[in-house]
C-alpha atoms as a PDB file:
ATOM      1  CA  UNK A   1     -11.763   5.997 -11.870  1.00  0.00           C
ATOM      2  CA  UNK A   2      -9.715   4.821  -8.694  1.00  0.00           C
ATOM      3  CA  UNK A   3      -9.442   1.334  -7.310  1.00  0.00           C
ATOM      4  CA  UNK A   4      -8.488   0.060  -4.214  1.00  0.00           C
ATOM      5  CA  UNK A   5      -7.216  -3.313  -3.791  1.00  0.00           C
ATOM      6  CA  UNK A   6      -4.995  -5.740  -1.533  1.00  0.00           C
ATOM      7  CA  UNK A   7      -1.783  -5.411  -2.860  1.00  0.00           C
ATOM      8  CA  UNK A   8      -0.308  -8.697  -5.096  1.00  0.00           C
ATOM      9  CA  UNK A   9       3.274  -9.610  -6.326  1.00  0.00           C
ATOM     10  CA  UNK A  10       2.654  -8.251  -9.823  1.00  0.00           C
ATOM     11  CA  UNK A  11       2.040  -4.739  -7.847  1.00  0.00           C
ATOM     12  CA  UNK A  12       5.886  -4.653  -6.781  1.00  0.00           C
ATOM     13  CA  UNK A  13       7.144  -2.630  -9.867  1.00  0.00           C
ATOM     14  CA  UNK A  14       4.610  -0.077  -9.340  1.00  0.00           C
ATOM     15  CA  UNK A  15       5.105   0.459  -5.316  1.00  0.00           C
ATOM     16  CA  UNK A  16       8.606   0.582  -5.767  1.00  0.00           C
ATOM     17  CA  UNK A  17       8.166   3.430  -8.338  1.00  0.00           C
ATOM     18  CA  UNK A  18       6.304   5.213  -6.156  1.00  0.00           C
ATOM     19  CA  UNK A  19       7.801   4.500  -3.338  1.00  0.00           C
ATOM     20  CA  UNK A  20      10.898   6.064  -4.759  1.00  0.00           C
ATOM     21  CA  UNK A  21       9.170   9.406  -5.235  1.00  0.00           C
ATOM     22  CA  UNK A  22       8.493   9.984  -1.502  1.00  0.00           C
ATOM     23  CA  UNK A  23      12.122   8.337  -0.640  1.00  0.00           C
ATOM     24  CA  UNK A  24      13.840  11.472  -2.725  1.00  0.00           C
ATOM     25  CA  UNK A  25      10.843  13.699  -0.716  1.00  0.00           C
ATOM     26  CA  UNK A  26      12.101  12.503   2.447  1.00  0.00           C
ATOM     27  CA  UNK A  27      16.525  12.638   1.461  1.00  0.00           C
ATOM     28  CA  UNK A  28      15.590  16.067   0.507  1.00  0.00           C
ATOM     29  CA  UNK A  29      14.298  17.323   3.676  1.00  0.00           C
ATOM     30  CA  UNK A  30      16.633  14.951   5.737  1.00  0.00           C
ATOM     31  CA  UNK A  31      19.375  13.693   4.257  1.00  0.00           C
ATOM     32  CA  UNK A  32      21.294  13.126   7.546  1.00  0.00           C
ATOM     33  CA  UNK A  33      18.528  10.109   8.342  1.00  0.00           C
ATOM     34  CA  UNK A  34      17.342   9.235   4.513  1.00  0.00           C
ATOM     35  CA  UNK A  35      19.451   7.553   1.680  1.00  0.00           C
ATOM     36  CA  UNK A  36      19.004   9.411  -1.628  1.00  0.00           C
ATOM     37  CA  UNK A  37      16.512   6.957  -3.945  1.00  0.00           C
ATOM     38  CA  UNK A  38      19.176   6.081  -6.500  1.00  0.00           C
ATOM     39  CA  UNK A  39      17.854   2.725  -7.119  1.00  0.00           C
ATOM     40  CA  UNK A  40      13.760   2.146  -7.598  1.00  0.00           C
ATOM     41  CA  UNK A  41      14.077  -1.600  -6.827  1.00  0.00           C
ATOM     42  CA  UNK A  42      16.644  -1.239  -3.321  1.00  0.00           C
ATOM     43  CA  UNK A  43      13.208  -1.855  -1.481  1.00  0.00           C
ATOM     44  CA  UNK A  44      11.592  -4.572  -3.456  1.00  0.00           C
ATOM     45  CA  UNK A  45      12.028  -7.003  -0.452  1.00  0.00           C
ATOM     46  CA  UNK A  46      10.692  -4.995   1.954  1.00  0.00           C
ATOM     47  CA  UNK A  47       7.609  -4.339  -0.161  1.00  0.00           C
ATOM     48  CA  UNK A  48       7.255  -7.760  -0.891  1.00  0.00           C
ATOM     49  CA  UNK A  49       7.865  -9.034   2.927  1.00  0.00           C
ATOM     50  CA  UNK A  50       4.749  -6.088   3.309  1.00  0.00           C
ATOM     51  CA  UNK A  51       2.008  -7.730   1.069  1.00  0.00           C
ATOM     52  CA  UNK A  52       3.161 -11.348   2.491  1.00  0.00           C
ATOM     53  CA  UNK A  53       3.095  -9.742   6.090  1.00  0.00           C
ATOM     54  CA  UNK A  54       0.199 -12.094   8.020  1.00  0.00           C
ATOM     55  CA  UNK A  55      -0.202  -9.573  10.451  1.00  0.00           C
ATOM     56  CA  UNK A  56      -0.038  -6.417   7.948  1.00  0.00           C
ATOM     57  CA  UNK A  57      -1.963  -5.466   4.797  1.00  0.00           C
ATOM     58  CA  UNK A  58      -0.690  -3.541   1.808  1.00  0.00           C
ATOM     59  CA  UNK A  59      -3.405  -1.841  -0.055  1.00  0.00           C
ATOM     60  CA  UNK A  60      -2.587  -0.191  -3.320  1.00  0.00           C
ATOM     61  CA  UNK A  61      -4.752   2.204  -5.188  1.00  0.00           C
ATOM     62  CA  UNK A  62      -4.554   2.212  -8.841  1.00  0.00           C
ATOM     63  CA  UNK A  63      -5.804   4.489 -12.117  1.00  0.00           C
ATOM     64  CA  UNK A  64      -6.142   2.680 -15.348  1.00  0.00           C
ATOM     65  CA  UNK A  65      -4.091  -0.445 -13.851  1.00  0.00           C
ATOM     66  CA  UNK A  66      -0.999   1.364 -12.626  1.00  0.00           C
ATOM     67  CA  UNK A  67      -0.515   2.127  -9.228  1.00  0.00           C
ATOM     68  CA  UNK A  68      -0.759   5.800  -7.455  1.00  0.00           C
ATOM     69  CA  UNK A  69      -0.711   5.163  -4.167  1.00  0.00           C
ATOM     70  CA  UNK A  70      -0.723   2.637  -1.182  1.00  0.00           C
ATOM     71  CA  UNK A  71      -1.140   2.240   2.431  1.00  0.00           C
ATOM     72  CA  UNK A  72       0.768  -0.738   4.103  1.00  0.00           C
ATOM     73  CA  UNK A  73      -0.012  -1.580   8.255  1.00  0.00           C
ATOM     74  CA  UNK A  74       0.982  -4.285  10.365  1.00  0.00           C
ATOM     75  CA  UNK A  75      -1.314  -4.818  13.484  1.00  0.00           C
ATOM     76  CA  UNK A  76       1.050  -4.963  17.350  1.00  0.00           C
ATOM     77  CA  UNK A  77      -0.438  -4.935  20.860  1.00  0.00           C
ATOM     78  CA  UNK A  78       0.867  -3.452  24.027  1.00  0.00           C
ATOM     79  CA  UNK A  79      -0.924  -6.180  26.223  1.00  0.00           C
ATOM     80  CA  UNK A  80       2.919  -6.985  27.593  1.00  0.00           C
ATOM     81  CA  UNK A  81       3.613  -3.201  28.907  1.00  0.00           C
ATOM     82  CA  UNK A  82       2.409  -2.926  32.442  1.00  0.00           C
ATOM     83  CA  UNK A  83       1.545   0.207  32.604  1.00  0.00           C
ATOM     84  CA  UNK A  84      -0.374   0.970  29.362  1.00  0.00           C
ATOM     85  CA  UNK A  85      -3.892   0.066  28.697  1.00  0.00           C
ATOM     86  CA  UNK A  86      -3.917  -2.885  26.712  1.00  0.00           C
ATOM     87  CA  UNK A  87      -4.752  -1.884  23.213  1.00  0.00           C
ATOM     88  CA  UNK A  88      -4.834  -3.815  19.517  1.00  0.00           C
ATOM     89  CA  UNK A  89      -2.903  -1.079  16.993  1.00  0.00           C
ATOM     90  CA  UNK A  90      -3.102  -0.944  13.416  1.00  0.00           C
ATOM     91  CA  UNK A  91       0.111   0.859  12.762  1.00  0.00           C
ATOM     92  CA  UNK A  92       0.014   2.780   9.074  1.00  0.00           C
ATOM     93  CA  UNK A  93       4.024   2.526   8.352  1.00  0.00           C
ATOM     94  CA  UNK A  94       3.326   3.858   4.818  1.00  0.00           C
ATOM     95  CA  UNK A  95       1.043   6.214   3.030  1.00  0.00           C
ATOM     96  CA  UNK A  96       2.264   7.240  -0.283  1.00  0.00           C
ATOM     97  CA  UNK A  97       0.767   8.870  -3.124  1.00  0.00           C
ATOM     98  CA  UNK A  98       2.089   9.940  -6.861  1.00  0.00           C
ATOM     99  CA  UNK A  99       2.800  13.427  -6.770  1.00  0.00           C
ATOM    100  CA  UNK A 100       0.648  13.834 -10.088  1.00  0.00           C
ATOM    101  CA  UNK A 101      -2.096  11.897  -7.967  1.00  0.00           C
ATOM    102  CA  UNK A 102      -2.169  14.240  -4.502  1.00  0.00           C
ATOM    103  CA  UNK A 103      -5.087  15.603  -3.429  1.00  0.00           C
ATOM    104  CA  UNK A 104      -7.340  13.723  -5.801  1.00  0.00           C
ATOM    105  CA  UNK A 105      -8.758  11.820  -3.011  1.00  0.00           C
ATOM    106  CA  UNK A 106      -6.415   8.887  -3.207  1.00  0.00           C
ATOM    107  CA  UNK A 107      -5.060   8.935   0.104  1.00  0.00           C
ATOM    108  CA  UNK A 108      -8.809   9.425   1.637  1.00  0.00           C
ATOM    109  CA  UNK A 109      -9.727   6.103  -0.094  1.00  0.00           C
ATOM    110  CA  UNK A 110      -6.674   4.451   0.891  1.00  0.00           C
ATOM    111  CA  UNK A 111      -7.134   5.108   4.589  1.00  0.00           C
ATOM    112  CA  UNK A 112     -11.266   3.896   4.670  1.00  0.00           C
ATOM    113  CA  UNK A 113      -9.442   0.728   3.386  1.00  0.00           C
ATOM    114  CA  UNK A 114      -7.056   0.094   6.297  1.00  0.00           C
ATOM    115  CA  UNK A 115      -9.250   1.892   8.810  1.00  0.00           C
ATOM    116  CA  UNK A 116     -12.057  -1.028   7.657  1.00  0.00           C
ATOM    117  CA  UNK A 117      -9.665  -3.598   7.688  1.00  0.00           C
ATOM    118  CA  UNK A 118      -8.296  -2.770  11.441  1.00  0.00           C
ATOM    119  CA  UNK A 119     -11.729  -2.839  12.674  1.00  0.00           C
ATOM    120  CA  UNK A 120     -12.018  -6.287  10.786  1.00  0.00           C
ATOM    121  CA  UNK A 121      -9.070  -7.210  12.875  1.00  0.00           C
ATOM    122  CA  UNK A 122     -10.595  -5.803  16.255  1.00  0.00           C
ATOM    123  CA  UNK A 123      -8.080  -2.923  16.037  1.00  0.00           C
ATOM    124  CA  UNK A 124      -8.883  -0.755  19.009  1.00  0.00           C
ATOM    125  CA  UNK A 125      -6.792   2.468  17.210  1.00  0.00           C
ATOM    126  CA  UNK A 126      -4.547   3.575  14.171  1.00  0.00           C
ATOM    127  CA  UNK A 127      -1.521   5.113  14.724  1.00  0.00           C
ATOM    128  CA  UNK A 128       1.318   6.529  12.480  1.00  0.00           C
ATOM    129  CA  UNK A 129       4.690   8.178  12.499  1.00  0.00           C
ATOM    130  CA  UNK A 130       4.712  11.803  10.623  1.00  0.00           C
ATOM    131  CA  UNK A 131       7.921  13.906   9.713  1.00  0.00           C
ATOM    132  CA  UNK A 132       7.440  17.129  11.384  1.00  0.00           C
ATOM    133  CA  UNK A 133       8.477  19.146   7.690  1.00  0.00           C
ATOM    134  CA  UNK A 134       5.562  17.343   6.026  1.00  0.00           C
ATOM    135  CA  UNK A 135       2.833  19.919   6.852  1.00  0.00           C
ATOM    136  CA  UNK A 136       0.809  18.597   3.894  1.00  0.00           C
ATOM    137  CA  UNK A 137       0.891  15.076   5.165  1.00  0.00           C
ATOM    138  CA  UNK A 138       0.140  16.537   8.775  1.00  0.00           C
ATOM    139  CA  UNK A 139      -2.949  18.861   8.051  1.00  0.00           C
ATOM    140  CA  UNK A 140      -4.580  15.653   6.138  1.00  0.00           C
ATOM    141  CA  UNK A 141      -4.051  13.230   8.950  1.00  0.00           C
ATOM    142  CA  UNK A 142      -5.372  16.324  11.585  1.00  0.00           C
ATOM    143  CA  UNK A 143      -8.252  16.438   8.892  1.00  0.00           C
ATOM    144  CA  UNK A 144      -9.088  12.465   9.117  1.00  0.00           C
ATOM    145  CA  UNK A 145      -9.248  12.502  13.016  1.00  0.00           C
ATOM    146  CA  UNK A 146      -5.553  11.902  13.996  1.00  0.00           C
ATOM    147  CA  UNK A 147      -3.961  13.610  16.842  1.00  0.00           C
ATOM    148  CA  UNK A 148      -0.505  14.099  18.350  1.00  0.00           C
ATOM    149  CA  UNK A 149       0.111  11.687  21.630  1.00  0.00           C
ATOM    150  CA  UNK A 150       3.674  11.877  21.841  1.00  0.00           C
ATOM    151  CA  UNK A 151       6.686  12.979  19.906  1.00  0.00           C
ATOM    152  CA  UNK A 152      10.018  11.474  18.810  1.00  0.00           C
ATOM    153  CA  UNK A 153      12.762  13.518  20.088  1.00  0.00           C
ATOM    154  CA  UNK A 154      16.686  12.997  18.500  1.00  0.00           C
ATOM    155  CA  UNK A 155      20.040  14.124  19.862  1.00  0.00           C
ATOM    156  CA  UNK A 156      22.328  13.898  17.307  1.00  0.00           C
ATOM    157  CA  UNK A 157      26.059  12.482  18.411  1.00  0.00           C
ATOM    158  CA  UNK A 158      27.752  12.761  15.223  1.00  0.00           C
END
């Protein structure tokens, strides 16, 4: 059975482990813009700033006490851009889950947990960032209602 809970301190270890698994994921596919994962704990701060985040939520999703998967968000608003209507976003910045743990479900129960938390927090939207080589990652969030908007665009100088 899966649970899905607020992330804690304790869960650190266990999001850094998997954390690692989709930071060697994404060096492999693009090493000119990700560091290889040579060290499971080089993140632990930025985890830990995540769960402590007052504006953000980390939500982990766990199997017989050890974590598979989480979801971490931070809520922003555009209300001080003049020319966009003024909207409250939930912004997913991370949706990981173990590779022995994909497409069990997991990642469906981790997003009805930040989806029900942004409405909590009068979220008007969610939006997220998706490497275009992750065509698993991309059907799933076309499959949950997500659509393309806009596109990041790089020029490499170097």
């Amino acid at each position: 059975m899966i649970t899905v809970r607020t992330a804690t301190i304790d869960d650190l270890d266990g999001i850094c482990r998997i954390a690692d698994e989709i930071n060697t994921l994404h060096h492999e596919h693009a090493p000119q813009d990700f560091l290889p994962a040579n060290d499971v704990t080089r993140d632990r701060d930025m985890w830990q700033q995540a769960i402590e985040a007052e504006d953000g939520v980390l939500f982990v999703a766990l199997r017989d006490n050890a974590v598979i998967g989480f979801v971490s968000a931070i809520l922003i608003t555009n209300h001080h851009i003049s020319f966009l209507v003024p909207k409250r976003i939930c912004r997913i910045n991370s949706v990981v889950v173990s590779a022995t743990e994909r497409r069990s479900g997991v990642a469906t129960q981790l997003f009805a947990w930040v989806e029900s938390w942004a409405k909590s927090e009068s979220a008007d939207q969610l939006a997220l960032n998706v490497a275009n080589w992750n065509a698993g990652a991309i059907t799933f969030y076309e499959q949950n209602g997500f659509v393309d908007i806009s596109r990041t665009m790089v020029r490499r100088l170097k």
